[in-house]
C-alpha atoms as a PDB file:
ATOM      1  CA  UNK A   1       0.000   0.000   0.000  1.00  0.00           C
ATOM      2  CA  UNK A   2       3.230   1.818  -0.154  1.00  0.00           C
ATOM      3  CA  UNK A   3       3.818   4.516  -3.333  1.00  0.00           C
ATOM      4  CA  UNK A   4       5.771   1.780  -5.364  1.00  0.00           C
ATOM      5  CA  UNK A   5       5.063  -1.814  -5.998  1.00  0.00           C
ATOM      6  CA  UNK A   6       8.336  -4.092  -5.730  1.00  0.00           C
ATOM      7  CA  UNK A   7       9.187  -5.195  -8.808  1.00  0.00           C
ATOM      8  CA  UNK A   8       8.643  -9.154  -7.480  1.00  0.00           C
ATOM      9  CA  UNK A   9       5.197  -8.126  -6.924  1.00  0.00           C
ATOM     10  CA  UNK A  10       4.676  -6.177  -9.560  1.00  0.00           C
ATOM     11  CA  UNK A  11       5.458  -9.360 -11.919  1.00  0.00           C
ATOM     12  CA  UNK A  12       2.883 -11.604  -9.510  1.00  0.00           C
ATOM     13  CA  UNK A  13      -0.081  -9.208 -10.079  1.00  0.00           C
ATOM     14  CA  UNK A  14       0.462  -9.582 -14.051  1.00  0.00           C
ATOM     15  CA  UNK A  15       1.259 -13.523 -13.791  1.00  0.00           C
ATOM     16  CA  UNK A  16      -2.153 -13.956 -12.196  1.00  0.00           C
ATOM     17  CA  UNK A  17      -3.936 -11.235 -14.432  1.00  0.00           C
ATOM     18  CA  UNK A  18      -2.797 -13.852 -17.536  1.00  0.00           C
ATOM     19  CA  UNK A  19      -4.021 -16.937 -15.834  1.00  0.00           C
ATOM     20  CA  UNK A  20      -6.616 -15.377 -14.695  1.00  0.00           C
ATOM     21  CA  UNK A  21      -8.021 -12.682 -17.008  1.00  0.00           C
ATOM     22  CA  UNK A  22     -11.676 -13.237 -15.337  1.00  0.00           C
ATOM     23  CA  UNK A  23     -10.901 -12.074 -12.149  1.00  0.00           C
ATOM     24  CA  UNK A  24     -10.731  -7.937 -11.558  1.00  0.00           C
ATOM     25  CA  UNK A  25      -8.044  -6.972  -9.329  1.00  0.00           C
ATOM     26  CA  UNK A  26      -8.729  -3.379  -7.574  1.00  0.00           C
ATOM     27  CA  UNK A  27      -5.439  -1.468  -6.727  1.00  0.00           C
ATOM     28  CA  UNK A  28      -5.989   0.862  -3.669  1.00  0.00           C
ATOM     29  CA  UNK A  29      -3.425   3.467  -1.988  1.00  0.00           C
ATOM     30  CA  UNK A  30      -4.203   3.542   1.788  1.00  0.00           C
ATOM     31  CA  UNK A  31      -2.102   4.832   5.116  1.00  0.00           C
ATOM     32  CA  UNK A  32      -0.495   1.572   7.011  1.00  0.00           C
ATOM     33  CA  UNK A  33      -3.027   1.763   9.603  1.00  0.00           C
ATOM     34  CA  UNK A  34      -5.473   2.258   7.614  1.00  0.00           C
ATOM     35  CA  UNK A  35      -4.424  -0.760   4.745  1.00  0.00           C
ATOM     36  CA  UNK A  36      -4.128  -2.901   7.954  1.00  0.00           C
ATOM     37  CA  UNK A  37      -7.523  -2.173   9.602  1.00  0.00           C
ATOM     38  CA  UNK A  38      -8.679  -2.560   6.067  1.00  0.00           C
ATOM     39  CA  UNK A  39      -7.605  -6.563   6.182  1.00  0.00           C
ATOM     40  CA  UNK A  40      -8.457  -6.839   9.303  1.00  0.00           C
ATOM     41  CA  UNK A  41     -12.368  -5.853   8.374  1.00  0.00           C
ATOM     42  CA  UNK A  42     -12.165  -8.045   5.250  1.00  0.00           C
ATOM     43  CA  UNK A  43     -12.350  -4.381   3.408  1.00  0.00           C
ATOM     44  CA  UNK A  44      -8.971  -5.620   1.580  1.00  0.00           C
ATOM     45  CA  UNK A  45      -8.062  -8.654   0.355  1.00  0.00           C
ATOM     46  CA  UNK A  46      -4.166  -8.717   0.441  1.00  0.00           C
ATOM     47  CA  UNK A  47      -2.148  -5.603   1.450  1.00  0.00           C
ATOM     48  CA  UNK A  48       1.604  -4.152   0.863  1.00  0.00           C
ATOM     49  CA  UNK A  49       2.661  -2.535   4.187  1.00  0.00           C
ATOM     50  CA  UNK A  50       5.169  -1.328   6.260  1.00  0.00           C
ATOM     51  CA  UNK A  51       3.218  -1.765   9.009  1.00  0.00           C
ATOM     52  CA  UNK A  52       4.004  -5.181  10.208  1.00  0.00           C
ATOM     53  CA  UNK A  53       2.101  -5.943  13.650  1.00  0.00           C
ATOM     54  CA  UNK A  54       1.693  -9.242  15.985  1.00  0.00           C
ATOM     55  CA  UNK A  55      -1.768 -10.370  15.159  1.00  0.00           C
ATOM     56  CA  UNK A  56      -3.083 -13.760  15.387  1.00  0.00           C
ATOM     57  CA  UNK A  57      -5.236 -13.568  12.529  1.00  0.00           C
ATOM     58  CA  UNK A  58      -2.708 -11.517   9.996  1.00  0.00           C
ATOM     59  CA  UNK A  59      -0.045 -13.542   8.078  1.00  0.00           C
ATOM     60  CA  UNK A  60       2.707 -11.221   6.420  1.00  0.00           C
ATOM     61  CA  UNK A  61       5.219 -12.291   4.089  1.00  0.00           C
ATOM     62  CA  UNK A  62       8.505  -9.671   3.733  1.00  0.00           C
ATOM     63  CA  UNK A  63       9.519  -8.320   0.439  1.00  0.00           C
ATOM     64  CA  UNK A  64      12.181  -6.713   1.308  1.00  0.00           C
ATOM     65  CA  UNK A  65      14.012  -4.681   3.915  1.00  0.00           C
ATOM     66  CA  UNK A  66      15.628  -1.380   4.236  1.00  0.00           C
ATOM     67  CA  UNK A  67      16.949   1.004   6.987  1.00  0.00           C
ATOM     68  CA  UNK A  68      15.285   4.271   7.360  1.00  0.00           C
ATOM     69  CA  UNK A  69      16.613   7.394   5.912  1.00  0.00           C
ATOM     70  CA  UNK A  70      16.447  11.286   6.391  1.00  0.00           C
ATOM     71  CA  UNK A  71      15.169  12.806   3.337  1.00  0.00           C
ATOM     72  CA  UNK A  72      16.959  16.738   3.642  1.00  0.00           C
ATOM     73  CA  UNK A  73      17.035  19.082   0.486  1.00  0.00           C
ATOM     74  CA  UNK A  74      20.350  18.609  -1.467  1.00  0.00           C
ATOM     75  CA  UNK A  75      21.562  22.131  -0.913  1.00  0.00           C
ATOM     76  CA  UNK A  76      20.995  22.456   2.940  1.00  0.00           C
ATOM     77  CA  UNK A  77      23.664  21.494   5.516  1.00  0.00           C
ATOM     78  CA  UNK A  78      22.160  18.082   6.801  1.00  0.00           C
ATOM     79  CA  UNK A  79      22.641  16.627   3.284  1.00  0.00           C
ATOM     80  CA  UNK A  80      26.716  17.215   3.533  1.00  0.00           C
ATOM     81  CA  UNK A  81      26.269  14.259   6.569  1.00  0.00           C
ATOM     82  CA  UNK A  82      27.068  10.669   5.792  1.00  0.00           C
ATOM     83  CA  UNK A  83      24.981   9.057   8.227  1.00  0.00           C
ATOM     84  CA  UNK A  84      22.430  10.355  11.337  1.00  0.00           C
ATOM     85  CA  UNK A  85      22.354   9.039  14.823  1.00  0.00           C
ATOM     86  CA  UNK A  86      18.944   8.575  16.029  1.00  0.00           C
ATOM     87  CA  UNK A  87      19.956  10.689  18.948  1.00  0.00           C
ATOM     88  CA  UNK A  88      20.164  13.759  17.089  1.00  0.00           C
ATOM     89  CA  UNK A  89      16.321  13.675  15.394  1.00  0.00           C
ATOM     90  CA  UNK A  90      15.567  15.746  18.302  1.00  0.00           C
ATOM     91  CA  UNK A  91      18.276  17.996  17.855  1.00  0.00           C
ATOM     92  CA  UNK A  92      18.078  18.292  13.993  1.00  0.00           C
ATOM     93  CA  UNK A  93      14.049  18.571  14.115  1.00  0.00           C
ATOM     94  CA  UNK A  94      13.827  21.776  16.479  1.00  0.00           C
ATOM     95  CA  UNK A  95      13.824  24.168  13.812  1.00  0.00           C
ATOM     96  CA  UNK A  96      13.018  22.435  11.070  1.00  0.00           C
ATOM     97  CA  UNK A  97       9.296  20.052  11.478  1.00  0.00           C
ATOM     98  CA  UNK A  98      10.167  16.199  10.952  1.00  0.00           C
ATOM     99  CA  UNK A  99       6.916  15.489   7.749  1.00  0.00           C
ATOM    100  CA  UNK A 100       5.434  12.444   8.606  1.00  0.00           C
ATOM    101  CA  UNK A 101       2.334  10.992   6.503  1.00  0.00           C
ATOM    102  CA  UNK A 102      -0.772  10.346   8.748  1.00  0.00           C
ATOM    103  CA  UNK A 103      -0.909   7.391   9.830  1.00  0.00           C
ATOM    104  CA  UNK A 104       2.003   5.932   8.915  1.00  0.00           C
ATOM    105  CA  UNK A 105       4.346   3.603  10.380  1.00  0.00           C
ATOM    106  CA  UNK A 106       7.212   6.150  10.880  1.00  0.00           C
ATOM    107  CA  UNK A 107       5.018   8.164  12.750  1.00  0.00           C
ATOM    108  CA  UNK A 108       5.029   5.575  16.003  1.00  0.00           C
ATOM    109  CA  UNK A 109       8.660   5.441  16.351  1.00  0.00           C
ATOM    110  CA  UNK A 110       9.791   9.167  16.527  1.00  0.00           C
ATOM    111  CA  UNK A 111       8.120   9.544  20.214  1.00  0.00           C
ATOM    112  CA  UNK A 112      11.539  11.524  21.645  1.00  0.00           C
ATOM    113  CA  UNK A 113      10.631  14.302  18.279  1.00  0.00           C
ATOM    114  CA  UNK A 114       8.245  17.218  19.525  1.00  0.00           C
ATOM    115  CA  UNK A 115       8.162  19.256  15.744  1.00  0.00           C
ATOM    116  CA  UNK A 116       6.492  16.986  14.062  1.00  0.00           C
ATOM    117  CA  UNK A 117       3.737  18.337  10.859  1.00  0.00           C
ATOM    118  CA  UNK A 118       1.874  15.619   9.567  1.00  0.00           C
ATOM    119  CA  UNK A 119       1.103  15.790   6.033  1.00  0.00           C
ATOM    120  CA  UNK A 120      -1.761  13.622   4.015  1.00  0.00           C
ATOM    121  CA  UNK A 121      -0.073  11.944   0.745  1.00  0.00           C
ATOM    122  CA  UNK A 122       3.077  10.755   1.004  1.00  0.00           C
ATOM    123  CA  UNK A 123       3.525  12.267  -2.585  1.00  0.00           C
ATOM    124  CA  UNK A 124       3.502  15.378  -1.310  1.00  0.00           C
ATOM    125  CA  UNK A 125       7.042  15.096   0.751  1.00  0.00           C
ATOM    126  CA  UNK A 126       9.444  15.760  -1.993  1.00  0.00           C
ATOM    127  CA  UNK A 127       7.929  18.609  -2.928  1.00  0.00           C
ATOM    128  CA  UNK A 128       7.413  20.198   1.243  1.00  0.00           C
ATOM    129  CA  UNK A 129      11.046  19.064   1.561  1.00  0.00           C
ATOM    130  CA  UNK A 130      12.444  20.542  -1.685  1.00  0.00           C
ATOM    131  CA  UNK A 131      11.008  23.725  -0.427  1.00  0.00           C
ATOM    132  CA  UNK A 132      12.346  23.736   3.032  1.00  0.00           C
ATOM    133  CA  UNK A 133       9.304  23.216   4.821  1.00  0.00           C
ATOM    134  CA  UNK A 134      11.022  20.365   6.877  1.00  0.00           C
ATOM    135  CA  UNK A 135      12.286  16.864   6.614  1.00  0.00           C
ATOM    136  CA  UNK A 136      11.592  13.195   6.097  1.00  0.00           C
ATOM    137  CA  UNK A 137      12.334  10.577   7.893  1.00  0.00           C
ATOM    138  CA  UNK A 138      11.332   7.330   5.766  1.00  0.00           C
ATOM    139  CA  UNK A 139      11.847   4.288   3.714  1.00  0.00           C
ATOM    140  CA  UNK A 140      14.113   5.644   0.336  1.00  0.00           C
ATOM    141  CA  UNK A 141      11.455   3.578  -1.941  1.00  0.00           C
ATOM    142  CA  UNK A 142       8.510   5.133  -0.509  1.00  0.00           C
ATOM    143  CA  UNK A 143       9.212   8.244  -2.377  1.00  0.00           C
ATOM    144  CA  UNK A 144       9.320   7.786  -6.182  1.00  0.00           C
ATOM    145  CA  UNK A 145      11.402  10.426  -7.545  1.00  0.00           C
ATOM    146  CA  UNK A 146      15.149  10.788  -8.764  1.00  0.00           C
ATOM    147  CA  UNK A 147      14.911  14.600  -7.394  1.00  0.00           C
ATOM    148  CA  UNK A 148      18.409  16.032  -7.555  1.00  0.00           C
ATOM    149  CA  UNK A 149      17.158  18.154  -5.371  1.00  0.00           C
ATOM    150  CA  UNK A 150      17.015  15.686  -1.973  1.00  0.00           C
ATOM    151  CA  UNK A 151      19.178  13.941  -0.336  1.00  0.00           C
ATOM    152  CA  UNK A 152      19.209  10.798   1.423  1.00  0.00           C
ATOM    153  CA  UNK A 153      21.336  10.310   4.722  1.00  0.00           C
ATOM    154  CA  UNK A 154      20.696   6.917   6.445  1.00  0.00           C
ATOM    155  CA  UNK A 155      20.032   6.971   9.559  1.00  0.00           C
ATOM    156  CA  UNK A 156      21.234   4.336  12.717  1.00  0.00           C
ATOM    157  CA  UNK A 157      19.800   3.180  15.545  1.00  0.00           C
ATOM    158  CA  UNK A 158      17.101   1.842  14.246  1.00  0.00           C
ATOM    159  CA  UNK A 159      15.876  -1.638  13.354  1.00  0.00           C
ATOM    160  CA  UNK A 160      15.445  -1.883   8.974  1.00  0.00           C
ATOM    161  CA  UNK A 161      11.937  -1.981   8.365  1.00  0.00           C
ATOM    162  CA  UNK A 162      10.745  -4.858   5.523  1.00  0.00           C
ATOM    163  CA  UNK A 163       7.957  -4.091   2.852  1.00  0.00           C
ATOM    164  CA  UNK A 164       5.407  -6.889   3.289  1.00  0.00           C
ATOM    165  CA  UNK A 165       2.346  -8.759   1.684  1.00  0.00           C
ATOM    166  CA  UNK A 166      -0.274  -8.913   4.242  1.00  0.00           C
ATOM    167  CA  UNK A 167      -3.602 -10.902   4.474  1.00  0.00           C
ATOM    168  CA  UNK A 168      -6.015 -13.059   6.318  1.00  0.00           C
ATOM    169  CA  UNK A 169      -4.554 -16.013   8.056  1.00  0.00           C
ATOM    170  CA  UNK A 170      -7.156 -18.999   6.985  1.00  0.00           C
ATOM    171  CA  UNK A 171      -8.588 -16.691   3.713  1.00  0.00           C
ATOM    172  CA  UNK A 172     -10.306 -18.937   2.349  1.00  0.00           C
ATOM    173  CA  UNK A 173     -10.293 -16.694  -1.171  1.00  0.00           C
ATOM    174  CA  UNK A 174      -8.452 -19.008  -3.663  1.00  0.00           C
ATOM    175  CA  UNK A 175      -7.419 -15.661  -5.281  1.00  0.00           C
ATOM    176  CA  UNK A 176      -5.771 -14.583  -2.638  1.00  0.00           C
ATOM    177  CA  UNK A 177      -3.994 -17.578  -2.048  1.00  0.00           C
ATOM    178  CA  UNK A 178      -3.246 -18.156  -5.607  1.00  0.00           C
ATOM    179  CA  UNK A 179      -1.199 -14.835  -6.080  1.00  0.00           C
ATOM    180  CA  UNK A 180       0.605 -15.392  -3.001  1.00  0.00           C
ATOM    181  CA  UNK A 181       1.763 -18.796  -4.556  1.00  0.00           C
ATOM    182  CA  UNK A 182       2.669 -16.814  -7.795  1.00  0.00           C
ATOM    183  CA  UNK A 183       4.294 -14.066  -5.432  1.00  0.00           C
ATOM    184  CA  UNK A 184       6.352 -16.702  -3.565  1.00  0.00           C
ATOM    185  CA  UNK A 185       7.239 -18.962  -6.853  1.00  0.00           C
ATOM    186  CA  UNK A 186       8.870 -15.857  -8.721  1.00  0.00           C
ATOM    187  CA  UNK A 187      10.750 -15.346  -5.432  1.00  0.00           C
ATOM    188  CA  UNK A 188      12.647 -18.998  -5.039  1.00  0.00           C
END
């Protein structure tokens, strides 16, 4: 539910649309809470999240995993840094708001940062930072753009966060179950 499908899962979705041709599939851009809630209430079928959570009745599969990054504009000081410490988020983000998208997972795990301005769409961040509105902390692939304009300084001291497929446990929807088997066969 992320801005960019993997390219793994990308190839699934078309595998099944050719062996299936019947069967509509319904793309739909939601927050991580929201995509999760969303499986939870049988509202969505099968779900790419970064919002992996310990629930008995969700089964997630990882696509991949990265380590967060600070997304700074390209001409400011922060981008001359070759990594960030954690520790310094507070520091960094007393002038300058930390963007976070509603509802998203990065949201939960910046509790120590007190300038925080939440924006809506996630698409909107390159554009806030390039302007100097503030900064990102996030996932590199969640923002699609080559902007020569940002830059991206990893950040340590946290744990990688992994891109995952999330549905059901028990769905008994033979769709759902069939483009997880396509999912996992390009994947061996």
């Amino acid at each position: 539910a992320d801005q960019r499908i993997p390219h793994p899962c990308a190839l699934a979705i078309q595998s099944f649309s050719k062996k299936y041709p019947t069967i509509e599939i319904s793309l739909t851009h939601m927050g991580g809470e929201d995509i999760i809630r969303g499986v939870r209430g049988n509202e969505v079928d099968l779900a790419l999240t970064f919002a992996r959570e310990n629930d008995p009745y969700l089964e997630f599969q990882e696509l991949f995993s990265e380590q967060l990054c600070l997304v700074v504009p390209a001409d400011g000081p922060l981008a001359e840094k070759s990594v960030i410490d954690r520790r310094e988020l507070p520091e960094l983000t007393r002038d300058t708001p930390l963007l976070q998208v509603s509802g998203s997972l990065q949201s939960s795990i910046v509790s120590d940062v007190q300038n925080i301005l939440y924006v809506r769409e996630l698409d909107a961040l390159p554009m806030f930072i390039e302007s100097g509105l503030g900064i990102a902390l996030i996932s590199k692939n969640c923002i699609v753009t080559n902007s020569p304009h940002l830059a991206y300084i990893p950040v340590s001291g946290f744990d990688p966060i992994s891109l995952c497929l999330c549905w059901k446990k028990h769905a008994q929807k033979p769709a759902v179950l069939n483009i997880i088997d396509i999912y996992r066969s390009i994947n061996k």
